[in-house]
Every structure is written in C-alpha cells, then in structure tokens.
PDB file of N, CA and C in Angstrom:
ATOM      1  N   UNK A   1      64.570 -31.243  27.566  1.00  0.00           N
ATOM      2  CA  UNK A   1      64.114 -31.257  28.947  1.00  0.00           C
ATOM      3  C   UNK A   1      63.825 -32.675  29.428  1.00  0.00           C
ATOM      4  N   UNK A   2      63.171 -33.892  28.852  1.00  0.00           N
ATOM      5  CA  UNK A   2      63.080 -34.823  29.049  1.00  0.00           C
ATOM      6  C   UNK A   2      64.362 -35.828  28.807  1.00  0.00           C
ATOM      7  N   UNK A   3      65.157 -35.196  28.453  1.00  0.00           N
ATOM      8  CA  UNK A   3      66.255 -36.447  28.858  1.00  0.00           C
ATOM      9  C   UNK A   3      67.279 -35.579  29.746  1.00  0.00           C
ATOM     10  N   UNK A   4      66.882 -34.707  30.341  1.00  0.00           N
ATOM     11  CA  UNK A   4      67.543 -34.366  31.536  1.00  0.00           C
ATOM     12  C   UNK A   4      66.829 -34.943  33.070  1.00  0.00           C
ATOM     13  N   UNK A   5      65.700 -34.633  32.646  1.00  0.00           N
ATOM     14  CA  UNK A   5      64.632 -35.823  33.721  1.00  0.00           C
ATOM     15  C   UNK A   5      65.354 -37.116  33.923  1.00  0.00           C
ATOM     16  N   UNK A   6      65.231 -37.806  32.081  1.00  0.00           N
ATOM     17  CA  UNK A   6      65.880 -39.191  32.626  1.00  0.00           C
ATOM     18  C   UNK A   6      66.946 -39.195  33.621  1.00  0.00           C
ATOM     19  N   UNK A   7      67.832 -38.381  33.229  1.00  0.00           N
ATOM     20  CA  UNK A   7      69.101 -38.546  33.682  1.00  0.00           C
ATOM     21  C   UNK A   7      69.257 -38.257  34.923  1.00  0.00           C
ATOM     22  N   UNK A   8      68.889 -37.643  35.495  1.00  0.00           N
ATOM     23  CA  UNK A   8      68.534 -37.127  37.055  1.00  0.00           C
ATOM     24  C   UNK A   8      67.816 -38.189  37.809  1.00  0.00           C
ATOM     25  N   UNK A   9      66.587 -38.731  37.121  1.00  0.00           N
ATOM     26  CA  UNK A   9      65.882 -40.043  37.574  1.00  0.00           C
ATOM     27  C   UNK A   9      67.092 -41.206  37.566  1.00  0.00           C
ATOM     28  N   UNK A  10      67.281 -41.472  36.835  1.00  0.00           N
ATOM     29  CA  UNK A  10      68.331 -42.649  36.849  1.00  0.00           C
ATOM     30  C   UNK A  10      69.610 -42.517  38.136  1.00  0.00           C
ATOM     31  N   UNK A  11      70.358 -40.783  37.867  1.00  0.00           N
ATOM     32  CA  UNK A  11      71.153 -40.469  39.261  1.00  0.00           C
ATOM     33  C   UNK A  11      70.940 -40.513  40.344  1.00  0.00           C
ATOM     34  N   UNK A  12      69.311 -39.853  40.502  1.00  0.00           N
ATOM     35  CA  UNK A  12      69.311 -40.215  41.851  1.00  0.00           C
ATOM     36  C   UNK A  12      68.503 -41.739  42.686  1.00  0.00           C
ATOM     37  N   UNK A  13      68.174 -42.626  41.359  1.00  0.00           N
ATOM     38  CA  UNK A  13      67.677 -43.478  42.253  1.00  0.00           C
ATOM     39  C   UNK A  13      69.040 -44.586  42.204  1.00  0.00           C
ATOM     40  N   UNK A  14      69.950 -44.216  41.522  1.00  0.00           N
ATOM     41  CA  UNK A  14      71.497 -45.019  42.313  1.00  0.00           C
ATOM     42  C   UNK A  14      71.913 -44.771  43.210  1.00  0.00           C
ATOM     43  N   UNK A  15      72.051 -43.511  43.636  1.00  0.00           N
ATOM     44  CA  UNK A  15      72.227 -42.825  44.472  1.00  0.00           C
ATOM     45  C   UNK A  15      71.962 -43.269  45.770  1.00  0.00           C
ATOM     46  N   UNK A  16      70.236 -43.304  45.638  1.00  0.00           N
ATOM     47  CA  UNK A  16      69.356 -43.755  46.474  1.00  0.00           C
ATOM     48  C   UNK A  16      69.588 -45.180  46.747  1.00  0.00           C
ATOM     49  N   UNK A  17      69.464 -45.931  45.810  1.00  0.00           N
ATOM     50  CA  UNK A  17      69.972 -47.397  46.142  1.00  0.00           C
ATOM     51  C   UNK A  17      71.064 -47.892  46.960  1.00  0.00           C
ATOM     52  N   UNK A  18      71.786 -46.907  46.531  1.00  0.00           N
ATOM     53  CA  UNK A  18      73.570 -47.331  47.482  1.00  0.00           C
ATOM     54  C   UNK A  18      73.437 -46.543  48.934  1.00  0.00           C
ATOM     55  N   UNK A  19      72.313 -45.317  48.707  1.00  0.00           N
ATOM     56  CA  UNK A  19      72.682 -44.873  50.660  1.00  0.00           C
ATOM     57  C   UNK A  19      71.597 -46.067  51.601  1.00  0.00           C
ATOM     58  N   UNK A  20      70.538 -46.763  51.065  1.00  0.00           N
ATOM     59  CA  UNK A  20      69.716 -47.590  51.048  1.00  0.00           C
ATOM     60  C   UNK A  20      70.476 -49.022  51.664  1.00  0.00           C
ATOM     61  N   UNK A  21      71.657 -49.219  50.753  1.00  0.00           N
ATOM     62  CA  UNK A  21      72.398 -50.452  50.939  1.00  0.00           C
ATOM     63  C   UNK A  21      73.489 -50.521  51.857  1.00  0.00           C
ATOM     64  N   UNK A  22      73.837 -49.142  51.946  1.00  0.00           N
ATOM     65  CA  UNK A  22      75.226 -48.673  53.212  1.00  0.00           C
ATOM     66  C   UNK A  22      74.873 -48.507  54.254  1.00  0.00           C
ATOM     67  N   UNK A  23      73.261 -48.288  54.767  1.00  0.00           N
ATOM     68  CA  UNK A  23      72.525 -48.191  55.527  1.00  0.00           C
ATOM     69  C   UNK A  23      72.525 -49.264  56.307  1.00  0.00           C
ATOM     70  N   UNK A  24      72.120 -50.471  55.288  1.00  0.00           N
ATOM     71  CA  UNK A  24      72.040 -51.985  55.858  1.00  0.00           C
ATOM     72  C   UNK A  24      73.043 -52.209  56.355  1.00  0.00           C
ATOM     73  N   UNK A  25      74.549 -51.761  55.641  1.00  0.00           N
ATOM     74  CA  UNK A  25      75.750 -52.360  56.179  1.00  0.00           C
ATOM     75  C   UNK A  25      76.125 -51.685  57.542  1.00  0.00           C
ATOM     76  N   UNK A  26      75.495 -50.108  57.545  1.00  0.00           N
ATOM     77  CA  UNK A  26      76.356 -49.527  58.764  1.00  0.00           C
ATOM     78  C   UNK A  26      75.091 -50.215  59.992  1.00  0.00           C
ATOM     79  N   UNK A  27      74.125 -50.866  59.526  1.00  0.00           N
ATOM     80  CA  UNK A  27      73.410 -51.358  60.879  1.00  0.00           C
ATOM     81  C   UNK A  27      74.152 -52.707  61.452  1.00  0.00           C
ATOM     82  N   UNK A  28      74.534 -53.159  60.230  1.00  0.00           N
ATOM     83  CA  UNK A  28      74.819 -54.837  61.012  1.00  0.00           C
ATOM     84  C   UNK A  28      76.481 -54.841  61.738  1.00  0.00           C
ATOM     85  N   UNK A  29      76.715 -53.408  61.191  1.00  0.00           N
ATOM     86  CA  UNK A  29      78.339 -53.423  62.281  1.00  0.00           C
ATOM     87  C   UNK A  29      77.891 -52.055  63.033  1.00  0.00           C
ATOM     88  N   UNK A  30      76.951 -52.023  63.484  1.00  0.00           N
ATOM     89  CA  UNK A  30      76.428 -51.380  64.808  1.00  0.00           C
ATOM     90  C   UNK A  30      77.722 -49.685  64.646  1.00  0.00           C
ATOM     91  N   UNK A  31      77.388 -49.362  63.531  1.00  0.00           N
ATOM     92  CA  UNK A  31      78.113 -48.391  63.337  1.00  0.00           C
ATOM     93  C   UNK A  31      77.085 -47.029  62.871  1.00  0.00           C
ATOM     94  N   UNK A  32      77.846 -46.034  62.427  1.00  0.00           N
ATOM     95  CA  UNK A  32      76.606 -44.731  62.458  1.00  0.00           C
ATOM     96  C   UNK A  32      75.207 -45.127  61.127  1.00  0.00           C
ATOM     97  N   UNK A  33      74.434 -44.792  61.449  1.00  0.00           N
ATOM     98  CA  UNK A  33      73.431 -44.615  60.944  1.00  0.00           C
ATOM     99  C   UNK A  33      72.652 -43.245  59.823  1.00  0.00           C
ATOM    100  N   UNK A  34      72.853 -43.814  58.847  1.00  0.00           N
ATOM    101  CA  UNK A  34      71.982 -42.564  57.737  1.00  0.00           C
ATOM    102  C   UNK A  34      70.378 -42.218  58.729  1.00  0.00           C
ATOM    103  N   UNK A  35      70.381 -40.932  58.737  1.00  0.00           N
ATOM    104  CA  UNK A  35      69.016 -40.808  59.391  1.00  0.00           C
ATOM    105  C   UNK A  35      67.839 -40.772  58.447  1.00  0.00           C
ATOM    106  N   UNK A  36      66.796 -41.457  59.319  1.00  0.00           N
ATOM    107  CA  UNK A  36      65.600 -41.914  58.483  1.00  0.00           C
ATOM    108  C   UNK A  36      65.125 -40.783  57.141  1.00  0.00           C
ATOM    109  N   UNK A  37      65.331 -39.798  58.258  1.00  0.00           N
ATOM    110  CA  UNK A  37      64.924 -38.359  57.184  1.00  0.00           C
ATOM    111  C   UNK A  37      65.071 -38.357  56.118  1.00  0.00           C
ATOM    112  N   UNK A  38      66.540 -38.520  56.144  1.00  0.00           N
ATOM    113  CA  UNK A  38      67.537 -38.696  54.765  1.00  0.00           C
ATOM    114  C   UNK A  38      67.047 -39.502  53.703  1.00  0.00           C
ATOM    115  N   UNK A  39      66.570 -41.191  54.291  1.00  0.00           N
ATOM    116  CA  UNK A  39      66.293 -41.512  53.576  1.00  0.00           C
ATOM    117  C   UNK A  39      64.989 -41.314  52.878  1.00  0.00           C
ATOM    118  N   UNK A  40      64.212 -41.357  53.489  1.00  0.00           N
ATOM    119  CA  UNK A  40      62.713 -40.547  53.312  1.00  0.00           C
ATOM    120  C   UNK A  40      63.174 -38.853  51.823  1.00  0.00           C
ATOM    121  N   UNK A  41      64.008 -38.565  52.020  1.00  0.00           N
ATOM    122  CA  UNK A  41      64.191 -37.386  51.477  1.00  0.00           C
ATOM    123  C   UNK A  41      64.885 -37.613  50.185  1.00  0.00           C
ATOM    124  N   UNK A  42      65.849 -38.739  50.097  1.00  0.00           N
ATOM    125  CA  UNK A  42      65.983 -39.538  48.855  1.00  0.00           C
ATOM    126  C   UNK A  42      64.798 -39.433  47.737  1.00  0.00           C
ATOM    127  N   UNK A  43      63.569 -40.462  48.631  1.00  0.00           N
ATOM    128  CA  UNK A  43      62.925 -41.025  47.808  1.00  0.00           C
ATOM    129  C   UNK A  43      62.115 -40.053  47.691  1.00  0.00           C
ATOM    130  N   UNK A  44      61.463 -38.783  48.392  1.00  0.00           N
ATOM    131  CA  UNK A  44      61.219 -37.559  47.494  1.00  0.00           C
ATOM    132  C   UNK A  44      61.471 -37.392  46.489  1.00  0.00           C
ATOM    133  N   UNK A  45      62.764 -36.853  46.620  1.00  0.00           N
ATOM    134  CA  UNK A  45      63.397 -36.258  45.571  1.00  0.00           C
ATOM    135  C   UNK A  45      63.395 -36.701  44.313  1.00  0.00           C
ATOM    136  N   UNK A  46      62.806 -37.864  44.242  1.00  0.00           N
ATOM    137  CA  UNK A  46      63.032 -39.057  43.077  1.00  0.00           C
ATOM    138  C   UNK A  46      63.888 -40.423  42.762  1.00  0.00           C
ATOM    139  N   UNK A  47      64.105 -40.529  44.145  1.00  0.00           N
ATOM    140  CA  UNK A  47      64.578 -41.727  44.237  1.00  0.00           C
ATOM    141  C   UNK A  47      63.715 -42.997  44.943  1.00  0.00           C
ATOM    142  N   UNK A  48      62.287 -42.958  44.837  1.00  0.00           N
ATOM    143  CA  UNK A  48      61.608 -44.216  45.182  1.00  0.00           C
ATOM    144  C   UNK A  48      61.561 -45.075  44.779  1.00  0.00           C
ATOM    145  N   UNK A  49      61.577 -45.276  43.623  1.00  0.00           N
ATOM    146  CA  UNK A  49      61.993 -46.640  42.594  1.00  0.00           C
ATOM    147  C   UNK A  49      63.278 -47.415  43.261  1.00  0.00           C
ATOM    148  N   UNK A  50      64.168 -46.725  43.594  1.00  0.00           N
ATOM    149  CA  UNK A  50      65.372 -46.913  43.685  1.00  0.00           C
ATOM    150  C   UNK A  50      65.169 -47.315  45.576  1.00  0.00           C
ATOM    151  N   UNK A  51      64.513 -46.686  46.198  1.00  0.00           N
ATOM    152  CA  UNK A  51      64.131 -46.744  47.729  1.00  0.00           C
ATOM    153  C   UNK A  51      63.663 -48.172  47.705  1.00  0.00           C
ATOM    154  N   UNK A  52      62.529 -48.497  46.852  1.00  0.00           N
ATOM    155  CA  UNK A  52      62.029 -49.338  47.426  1.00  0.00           C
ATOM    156  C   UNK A  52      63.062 -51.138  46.831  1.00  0.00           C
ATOM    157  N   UNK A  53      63.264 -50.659  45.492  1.00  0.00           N
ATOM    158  CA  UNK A  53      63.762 -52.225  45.178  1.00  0.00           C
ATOM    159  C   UNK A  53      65.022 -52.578  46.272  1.00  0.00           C
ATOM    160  N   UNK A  54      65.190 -51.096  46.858  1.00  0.00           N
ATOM    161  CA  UNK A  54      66.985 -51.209  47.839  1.00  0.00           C
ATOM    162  C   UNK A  54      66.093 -52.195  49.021  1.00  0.00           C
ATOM    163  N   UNK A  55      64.980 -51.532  49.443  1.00  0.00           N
ATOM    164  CA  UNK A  55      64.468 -52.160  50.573  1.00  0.00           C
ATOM    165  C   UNK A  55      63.941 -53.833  50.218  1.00  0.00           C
ATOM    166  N   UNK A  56      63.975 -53.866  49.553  1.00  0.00           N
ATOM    167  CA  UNK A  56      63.152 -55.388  49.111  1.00  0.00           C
ATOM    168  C   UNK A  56      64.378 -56.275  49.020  1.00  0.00           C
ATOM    169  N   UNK A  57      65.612 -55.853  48.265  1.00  0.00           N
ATOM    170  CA  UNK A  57      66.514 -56.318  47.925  1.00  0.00           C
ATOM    171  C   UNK A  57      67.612 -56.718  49.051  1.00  0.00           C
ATOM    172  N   UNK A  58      67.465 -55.941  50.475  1.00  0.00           N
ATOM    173  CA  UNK A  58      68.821 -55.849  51.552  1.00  0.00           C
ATOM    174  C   UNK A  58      67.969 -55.872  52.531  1.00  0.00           C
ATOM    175  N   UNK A  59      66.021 -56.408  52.394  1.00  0.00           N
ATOM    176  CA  UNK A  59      65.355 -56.341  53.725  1.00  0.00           C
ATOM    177  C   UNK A  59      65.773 -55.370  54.481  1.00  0.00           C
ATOM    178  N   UNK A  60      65.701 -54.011  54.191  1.00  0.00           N
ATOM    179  CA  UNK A  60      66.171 -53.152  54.887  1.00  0.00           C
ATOM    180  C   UNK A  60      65.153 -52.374  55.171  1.00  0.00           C
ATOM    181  N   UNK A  61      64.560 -51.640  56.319  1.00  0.00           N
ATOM    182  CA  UNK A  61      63.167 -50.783  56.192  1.00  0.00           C
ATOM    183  C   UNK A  61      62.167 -51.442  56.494  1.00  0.00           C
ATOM    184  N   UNK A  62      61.709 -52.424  56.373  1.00  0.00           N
ATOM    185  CA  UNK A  62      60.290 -53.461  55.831  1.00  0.00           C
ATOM    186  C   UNK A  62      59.356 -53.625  57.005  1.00  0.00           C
ATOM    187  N   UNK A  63      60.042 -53.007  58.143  1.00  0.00           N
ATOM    188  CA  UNK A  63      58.935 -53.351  59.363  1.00  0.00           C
ATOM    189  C   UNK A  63      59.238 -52.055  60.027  1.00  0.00           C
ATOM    190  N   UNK A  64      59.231 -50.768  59.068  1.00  0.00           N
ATOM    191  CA  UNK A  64      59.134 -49.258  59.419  1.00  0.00           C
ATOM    192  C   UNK A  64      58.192 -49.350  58.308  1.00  0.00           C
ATOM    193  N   UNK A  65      56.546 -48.711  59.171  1.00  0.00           N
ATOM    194  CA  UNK A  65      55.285 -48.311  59.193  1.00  0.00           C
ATOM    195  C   UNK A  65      55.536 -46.981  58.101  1.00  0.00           C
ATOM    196  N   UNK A  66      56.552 -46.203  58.034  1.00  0.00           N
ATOM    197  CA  UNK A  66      56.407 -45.162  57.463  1.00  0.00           C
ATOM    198  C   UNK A  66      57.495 -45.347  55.856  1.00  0.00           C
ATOM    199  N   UNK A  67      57.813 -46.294  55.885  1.00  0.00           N
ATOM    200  CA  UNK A  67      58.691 -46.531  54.902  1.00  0.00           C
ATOM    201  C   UNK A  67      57.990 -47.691  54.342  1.00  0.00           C
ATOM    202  N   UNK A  68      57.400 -49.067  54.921  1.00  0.00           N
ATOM    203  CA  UNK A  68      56.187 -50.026  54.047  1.00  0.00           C
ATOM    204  C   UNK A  68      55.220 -48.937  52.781  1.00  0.00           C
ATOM    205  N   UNK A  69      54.439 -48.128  54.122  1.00  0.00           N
ATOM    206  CA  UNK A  69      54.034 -47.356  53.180  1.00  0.00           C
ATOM    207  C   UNK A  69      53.733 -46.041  52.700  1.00  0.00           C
ATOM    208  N   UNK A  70      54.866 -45.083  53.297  1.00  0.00           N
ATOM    209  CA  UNK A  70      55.346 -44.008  52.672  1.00  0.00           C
ATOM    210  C   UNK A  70      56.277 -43.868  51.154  1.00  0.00           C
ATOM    211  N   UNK A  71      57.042 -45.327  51.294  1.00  0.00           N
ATOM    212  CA  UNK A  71      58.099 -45.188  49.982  1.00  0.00           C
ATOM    213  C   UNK A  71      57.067 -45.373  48.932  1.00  0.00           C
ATOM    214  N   UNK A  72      56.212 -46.970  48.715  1.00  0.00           N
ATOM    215  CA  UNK A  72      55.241 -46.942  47.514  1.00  0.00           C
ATOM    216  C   UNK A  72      54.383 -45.676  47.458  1.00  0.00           C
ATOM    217  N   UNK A  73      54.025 -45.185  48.559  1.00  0.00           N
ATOM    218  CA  UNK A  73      52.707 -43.658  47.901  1.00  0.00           C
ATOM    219  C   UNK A  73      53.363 -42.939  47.595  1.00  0.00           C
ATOM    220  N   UNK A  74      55.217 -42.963  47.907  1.00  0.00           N
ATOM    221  CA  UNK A  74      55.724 -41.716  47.021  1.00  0.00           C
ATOM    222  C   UNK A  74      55.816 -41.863  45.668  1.00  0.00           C
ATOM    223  N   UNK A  75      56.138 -42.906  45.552  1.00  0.00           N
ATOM    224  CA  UNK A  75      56.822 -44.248  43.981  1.00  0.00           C
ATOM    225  C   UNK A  75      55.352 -43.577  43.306  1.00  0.00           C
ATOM    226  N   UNK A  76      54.281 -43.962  44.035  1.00  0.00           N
ATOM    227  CA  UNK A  76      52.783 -43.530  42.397  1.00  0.00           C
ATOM    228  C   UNK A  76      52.311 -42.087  42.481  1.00  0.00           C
ATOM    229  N   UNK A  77      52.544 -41.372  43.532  1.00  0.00           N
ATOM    230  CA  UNK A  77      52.484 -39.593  43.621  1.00  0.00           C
ATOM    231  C   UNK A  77      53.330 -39.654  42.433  1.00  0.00           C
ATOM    232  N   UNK A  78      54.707 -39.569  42.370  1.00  0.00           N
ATOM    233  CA  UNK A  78      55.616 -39.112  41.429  1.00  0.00           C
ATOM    234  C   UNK A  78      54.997 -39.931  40.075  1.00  0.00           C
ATOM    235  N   UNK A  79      55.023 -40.757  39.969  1.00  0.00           N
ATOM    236  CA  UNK A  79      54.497 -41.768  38.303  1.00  0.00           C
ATOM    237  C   UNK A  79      53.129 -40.493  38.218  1.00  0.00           C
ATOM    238  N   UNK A  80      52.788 -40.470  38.957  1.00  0.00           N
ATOM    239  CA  UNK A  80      51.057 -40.131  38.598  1.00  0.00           C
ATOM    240  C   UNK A  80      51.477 -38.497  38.166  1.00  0.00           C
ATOM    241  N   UNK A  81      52.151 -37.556  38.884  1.00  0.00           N
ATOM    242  CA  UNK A  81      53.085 -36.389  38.294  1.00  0.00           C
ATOM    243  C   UNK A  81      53.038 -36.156  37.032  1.00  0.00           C
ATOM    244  N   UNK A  82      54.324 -37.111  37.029  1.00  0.00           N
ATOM    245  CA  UNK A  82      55.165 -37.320  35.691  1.00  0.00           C
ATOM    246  C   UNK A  82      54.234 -37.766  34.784  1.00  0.00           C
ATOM    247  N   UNK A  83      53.691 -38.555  35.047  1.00  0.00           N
ATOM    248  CA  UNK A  83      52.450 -38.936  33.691  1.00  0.00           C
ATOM    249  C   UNK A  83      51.858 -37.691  33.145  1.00  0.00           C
ATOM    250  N   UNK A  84      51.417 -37.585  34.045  1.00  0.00           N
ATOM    251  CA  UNK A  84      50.315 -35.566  33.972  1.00  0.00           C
ATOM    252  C   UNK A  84      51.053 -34.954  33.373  1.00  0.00           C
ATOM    253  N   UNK A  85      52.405 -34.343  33.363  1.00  0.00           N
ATOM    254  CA  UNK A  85      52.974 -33.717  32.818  1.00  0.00           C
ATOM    255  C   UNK A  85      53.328 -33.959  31.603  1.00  0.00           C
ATOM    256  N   UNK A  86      53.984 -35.070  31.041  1.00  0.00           N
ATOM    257  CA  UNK A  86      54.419 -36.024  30.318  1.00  0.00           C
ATOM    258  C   UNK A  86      53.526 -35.801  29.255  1.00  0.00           C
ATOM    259  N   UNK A  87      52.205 -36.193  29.375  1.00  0.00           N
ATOM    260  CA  UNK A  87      51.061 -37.112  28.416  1.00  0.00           C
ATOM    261  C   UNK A  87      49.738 -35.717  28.485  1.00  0.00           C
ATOM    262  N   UNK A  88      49.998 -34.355  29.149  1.00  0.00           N
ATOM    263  CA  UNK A  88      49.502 -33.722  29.340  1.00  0.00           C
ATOM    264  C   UNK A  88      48.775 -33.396  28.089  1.00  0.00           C
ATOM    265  N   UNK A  89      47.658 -33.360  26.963  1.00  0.00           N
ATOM    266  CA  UNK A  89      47.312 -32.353  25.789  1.00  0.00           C
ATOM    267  C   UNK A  89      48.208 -31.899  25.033  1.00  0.00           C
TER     268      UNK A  89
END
C-alpha cells in the first residue's frame, strides 16, 4: 500500500508541475487558460509539492491571494495526514 502512495505522489505532482508550467506558457501567448479550479484541484489531490515548486520556479501564481496561501496550507494538511497515518501506533 505504501509504495502505491509513492507512486501516485510522485505521478501526480509531475503531472501537476507540467499543467503548472503550460499554464505559464499558455498566459504569455495570450492563449487558453487552465482554470484556476483545476489547478487548485491538482494540488488537492496531491500534487502541492509539485504546485508550489512549479509556482516558485515559472513565477507563476505568486500574487494570487488564494494560491500564496492556499497551495502551502494544502502542502502541510496533506504532510500532517500522511504523517498520522504513516507513524500512526
């Protein structure tokens, strides 16, 4: 069960990284746009790790109020989870 976690963690925060980075590209040629949702729904899912280094990395996001700091409180909700579960007794 735990290295199906990994593996899912690792998928989707590439995942996440590249709709993160195509994002940046479809803004600067004023072309369609991934909706915020989406991305927000990424980093649910388990792709915040992956949300945020995309945003740090392509300045992408960084002056959206709900993505500064919605992506990190998702990033330690999930660690804080997974720990609990993980390290549980």
């Amino acid at each position: 069960m735990h290295s199906f976690l990994y593996y899912y963690l690792i998928f989707i925060n590439c995942v996440t990284f590249a709709v993160y980075g195509a994002d940046k590209v479809f803004a600067r040629l004023h072309s369609w746009r991934v909706p915020e949702i989406v991305l927000l729904l990424l980093a649910v899912l388990g792709g915040s790790a992956g949300a945020f280094i995309a945003m740090q990395l392509f300045r992408h996001k960084t002056l959206h109020f709900k993505f500064i700091f919605g992506v990190p409180l998702i990033f330690f909700l999930q660690v804080a989870v997974i720990s609990y579960f993980f390290y549980k007794g």
